[in-house]
Protein backbone atom coordinates (compact mmCIF):
# COMPACT_ATOMS: atom_id res chain seq x y z
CA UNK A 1 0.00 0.00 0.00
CA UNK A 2 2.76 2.34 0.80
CA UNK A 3 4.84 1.54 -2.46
CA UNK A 4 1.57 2.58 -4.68
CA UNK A 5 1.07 6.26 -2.56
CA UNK A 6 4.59 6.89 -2.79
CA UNK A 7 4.36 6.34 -6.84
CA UNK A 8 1.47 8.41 -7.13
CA UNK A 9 3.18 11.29 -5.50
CA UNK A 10 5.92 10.86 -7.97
CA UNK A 11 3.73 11.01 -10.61
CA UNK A 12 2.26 13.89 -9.27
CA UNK A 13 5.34 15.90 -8.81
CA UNK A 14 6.20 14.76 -12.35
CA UNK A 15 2.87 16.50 -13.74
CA UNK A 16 4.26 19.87 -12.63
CA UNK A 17 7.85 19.69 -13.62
CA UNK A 18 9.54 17.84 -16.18
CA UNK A 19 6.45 16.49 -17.80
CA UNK A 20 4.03 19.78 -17.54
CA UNK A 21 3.27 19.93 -20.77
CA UNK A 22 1.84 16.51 -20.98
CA UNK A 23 -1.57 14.90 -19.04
CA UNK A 24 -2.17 13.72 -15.99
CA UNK A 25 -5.14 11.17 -15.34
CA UNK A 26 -7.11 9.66 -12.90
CA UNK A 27 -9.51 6.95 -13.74
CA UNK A 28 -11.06 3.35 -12.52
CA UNK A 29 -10.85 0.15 -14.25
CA UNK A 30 -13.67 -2.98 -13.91
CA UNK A 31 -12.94 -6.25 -15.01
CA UNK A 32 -14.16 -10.06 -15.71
CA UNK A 33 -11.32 -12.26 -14.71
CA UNK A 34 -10.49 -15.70 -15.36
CA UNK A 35 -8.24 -17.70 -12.45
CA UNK A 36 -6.04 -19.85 -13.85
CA UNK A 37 -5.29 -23.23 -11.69
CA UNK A 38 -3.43 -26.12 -12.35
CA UNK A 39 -4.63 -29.67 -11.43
CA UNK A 40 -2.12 -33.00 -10.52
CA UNK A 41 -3.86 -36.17 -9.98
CA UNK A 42 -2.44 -39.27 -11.36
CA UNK A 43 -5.47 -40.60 -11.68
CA UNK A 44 -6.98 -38.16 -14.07
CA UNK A 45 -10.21 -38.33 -12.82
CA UNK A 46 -10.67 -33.80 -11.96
CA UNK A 47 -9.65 -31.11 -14.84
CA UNK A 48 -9.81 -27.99 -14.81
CA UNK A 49 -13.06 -25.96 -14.43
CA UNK A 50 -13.79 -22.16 -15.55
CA UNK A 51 -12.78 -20.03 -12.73
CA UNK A 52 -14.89 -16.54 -13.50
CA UNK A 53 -14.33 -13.34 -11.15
CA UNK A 54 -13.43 -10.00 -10.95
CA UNK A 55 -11.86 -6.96 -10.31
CA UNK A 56 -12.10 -2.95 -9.54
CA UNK A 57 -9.60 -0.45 -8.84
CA UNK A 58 -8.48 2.91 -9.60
CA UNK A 59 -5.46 4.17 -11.64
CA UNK A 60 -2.89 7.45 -12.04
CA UNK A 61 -1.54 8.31 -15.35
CA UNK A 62 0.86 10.22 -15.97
CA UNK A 63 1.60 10.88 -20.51
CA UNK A 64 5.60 10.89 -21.28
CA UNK A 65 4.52 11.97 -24.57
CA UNK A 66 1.89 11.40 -27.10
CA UNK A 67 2.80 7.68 -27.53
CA UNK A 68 3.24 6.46 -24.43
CA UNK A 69 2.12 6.57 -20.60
CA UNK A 70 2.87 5.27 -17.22
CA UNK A 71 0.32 3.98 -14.81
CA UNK A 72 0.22 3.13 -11.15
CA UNK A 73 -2.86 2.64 -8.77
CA UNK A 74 -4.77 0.42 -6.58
CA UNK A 75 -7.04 -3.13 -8.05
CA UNK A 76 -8.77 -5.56 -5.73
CA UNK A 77 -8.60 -8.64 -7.18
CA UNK A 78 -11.13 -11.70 -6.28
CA UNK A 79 -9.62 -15.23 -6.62
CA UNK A 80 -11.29 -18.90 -7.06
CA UNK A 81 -10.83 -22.27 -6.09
CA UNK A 82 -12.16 -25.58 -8.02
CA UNK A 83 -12.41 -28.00 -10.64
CA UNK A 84 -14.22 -30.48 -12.70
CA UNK A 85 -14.75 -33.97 -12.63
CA UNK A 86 -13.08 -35.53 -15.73
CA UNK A 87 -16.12 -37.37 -17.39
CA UNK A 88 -16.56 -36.23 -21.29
CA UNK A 89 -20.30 -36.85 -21.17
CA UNK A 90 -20.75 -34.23 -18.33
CA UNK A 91 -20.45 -30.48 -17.71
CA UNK A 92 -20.02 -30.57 -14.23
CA UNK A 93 -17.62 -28.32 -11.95
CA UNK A 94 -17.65 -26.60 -8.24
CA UNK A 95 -15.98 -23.64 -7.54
CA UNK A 96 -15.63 -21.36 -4.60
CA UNK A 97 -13.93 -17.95 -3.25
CA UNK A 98 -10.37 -19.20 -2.38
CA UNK A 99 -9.05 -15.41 -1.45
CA UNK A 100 -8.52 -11.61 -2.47
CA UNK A 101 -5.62 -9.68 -3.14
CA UNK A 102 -4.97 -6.35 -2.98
CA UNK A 103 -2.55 -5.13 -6.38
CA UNK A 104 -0.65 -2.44 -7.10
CA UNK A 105 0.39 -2.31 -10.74
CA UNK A 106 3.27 -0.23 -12.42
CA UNK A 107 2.22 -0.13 -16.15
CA UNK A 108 3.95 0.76 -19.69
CA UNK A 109 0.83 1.92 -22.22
CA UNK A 110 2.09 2.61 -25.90
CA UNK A 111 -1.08 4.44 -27.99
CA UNK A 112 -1.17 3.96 -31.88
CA UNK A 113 -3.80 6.30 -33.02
CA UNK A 114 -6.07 4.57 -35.85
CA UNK A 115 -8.33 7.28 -36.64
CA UNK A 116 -8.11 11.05 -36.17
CA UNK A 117 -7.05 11.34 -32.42
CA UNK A 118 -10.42 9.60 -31.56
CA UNK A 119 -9.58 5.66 -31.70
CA UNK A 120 -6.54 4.29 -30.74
CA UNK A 121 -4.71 0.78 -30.47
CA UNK A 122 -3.24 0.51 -26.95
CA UNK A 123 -0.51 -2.19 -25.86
CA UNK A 124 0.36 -2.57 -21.79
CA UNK A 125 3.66 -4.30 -20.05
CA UNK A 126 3.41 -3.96 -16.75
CA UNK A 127 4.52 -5.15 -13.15
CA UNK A 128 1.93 -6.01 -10.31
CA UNK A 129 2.53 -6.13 -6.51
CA UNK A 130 0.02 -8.13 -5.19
CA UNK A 131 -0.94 -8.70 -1.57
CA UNK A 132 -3.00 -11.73 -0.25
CA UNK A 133 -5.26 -10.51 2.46
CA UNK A 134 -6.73 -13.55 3.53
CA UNK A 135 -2.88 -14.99 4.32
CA UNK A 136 -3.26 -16.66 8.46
CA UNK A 137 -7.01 -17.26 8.02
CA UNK A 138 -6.95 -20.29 5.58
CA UNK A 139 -8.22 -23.86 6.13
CA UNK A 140 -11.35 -25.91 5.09
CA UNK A 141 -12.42 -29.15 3.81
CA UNK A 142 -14.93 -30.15 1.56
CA UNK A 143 -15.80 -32.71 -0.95
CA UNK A 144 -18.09 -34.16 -3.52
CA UNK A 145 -19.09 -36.88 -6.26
CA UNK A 146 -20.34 -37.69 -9.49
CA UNK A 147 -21.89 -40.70 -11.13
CA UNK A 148 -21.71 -41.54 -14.56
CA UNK A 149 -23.28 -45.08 -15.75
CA UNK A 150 -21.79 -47.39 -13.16
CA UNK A 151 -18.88 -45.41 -12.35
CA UNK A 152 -18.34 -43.33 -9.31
CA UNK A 153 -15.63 -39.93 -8.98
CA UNK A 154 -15.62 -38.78 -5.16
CA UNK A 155 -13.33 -35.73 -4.22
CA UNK A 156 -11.98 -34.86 -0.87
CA UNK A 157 -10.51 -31.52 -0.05
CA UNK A 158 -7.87 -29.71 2.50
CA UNK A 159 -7.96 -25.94 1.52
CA UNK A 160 -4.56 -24.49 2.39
CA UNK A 161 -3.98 -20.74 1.25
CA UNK A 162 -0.91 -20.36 3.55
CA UNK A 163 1.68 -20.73 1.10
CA UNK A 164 2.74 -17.08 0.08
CA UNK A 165 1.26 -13.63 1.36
CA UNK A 166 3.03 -11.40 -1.54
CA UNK A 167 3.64 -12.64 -5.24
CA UNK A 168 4.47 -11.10 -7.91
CA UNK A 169 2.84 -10.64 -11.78
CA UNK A 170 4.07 -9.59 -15.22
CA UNK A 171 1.05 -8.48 -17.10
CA UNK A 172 0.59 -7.85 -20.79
CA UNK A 173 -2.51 -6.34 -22.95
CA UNK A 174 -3.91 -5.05 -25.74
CA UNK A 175 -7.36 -3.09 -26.13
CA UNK A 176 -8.53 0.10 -27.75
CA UNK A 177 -9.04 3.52 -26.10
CA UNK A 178 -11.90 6.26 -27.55
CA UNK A 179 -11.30 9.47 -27.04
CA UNK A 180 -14.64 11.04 -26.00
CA UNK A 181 -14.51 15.12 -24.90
CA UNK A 182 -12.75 17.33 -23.42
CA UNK A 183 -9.86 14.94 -21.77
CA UNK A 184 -12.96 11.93 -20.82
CA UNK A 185 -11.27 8.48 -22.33
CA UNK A 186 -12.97 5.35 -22.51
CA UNK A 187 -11.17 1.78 -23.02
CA UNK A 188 -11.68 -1.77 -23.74
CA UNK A 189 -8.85 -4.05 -22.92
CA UNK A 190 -7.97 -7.53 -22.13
CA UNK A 191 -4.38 -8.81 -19.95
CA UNK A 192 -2.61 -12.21 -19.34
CA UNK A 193 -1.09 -11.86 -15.76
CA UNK A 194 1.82 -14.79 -15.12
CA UNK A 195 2.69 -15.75 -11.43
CA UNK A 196 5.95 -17.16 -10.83
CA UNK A 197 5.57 -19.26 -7.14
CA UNK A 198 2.77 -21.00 -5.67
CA UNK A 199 0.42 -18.66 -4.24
CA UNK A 200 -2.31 -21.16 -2.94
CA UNK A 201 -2.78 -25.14 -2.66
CA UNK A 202 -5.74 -27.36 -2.08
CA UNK A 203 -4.78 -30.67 -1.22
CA UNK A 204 -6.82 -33.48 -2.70
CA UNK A 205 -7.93 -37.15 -2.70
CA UNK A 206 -9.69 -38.85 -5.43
CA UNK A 207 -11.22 -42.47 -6.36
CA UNK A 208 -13.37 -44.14 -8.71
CA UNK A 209 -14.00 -47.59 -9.78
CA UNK A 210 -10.36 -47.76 -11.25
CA UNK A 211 -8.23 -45.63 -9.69
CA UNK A 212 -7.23 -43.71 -6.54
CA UNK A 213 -4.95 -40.92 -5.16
CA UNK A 214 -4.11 -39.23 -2.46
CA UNK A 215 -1.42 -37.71 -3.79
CA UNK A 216 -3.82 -34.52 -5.49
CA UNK A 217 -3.35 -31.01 -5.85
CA UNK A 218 -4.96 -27.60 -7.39
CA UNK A 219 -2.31 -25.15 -7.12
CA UNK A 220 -2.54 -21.50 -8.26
CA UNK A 221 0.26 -18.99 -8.97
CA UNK A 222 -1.86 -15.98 -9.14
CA UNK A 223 -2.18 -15.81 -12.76
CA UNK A 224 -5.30 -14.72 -15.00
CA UNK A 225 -6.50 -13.14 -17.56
CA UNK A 226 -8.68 -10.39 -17.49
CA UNK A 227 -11.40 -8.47 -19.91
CA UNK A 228 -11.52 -4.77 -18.40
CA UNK A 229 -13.65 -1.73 -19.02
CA UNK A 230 -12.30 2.00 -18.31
CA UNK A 231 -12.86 4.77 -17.93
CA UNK A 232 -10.49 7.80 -17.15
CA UNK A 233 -10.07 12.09 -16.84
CA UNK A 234 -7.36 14.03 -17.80
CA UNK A 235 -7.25 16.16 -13.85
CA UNK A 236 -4.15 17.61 -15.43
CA UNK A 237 -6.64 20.24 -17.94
CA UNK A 238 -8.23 21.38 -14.63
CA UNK A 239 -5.27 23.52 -13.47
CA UNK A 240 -4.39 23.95 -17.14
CA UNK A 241 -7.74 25.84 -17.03
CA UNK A 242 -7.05 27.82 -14.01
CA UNK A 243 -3.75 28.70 -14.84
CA UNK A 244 -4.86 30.07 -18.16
CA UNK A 245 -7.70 32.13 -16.28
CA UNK A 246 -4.93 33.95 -14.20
């Protein structure tokens, strides 16, 4: 939390001295998210299962020039757990809050303008801090089964979200940015965020007619992708304005 106030104050400072005659912004950014989690069981019996959340969060902008911009704020990010039993005649998945994060991102934006200043192509690199706020209050258990014909899956569970209570992400993104009036910007974007250590671990046991393990895990790094809607104001033309009125 610290690191992301002391960035914006940079920022800041930078908006009235070396980088004046560029714009500042403020804005907030909402997104669908996708968890990604990886599944080990030897017995093959659980996959994957869509893992859809979200997030919300503000950002600061601050223009180098007309091409590019870097970008700092807050995002709190919602994370699942779960997974689907491996049967290819069945749908069938459970899923569940596993825990939040808050992030602070530090962001590269390039800007390609398409058509007349209005529409433009955006591309993002950036570097999130993220901070697991539910680290010291994990645990759980839980299970389930399926039945297919005359076969049986049954799941057991251990939650354990112990394992890290910072990690880190490298995000990048494309999307499109519409310039609406008077410094008001709107943008459509999606991100692939990559963890690099295991953030949380559920520890599993399955069986079914064939097989059995104990030896199960779904194991998340923090990673996701993300579809995001934004929105964002150029504060910088405020004291533009009252400058010019002196």
């Amino acid at each position: 939390m610290k690191k992301s106030i002391v960035v914006i104050i940079i920022l800041f400072a930078l908006s009235h001295s070396g980088f004046s005659q560029n714009k500042t912004y403020i804005g907030g950014e909402f997104a669908m998210t996708g968890d990604i989690y990886d599944i080990i069981d030897p017995c093959q019996l659980i996959t994957t299962t869509p893992l859809i959340t979200g997030s919300w969060g503000f950002t600061i902008g601050q223009e180098i020039n007309k091409n590019f911009l870097v970008e700092t704020g807050l995002i709190r990010k919602y994370y699942d757990e779960g997974f689907g039993y491996n049967f290819e005649s069945i749908i069938q998945g459970t899923s569940s809050n596993a825990f939040n994060t808050w992030q602070i991102p530090l962001r590269l934006k390039s800007r390609i303008n398409l058509l007349k200043d209005k529409l433009f192509i955006t591309t993002t690199i950036g570097y999130h801090f993220s901070i697991n706020t539910e680290y010291g209050y994990g645990g759980g258990a839980g299970g389930g089964s399926v039945v297919n014909g005359n076969d049986t899956i049954s799941v057991n569970y251990i939650k354990n979200d112990l394992t890290s209570k910072t990690f880190s992400l490298i995000e990048t993104g494309i999307g499109f940015e519409f310039a609406a009036f008077d410094g008001l910007i709107f943008s459509l974007s999606s991100s692939y965020y990559t963890g690099f250590k295991k953030v949380y671990q559920m520890n599993m046991t399955t069986e079914d007619n064939n097989c059995s393990s104990d030896n199960v895990f779904g194991i998340s790094k923090g990673g996701y992708w993300n579809i995001a809607f934004g929105i964002k104001y150029a504060i910088s033309n405020l004291w533009r304005k009252r400058n010019n009125g002196r």
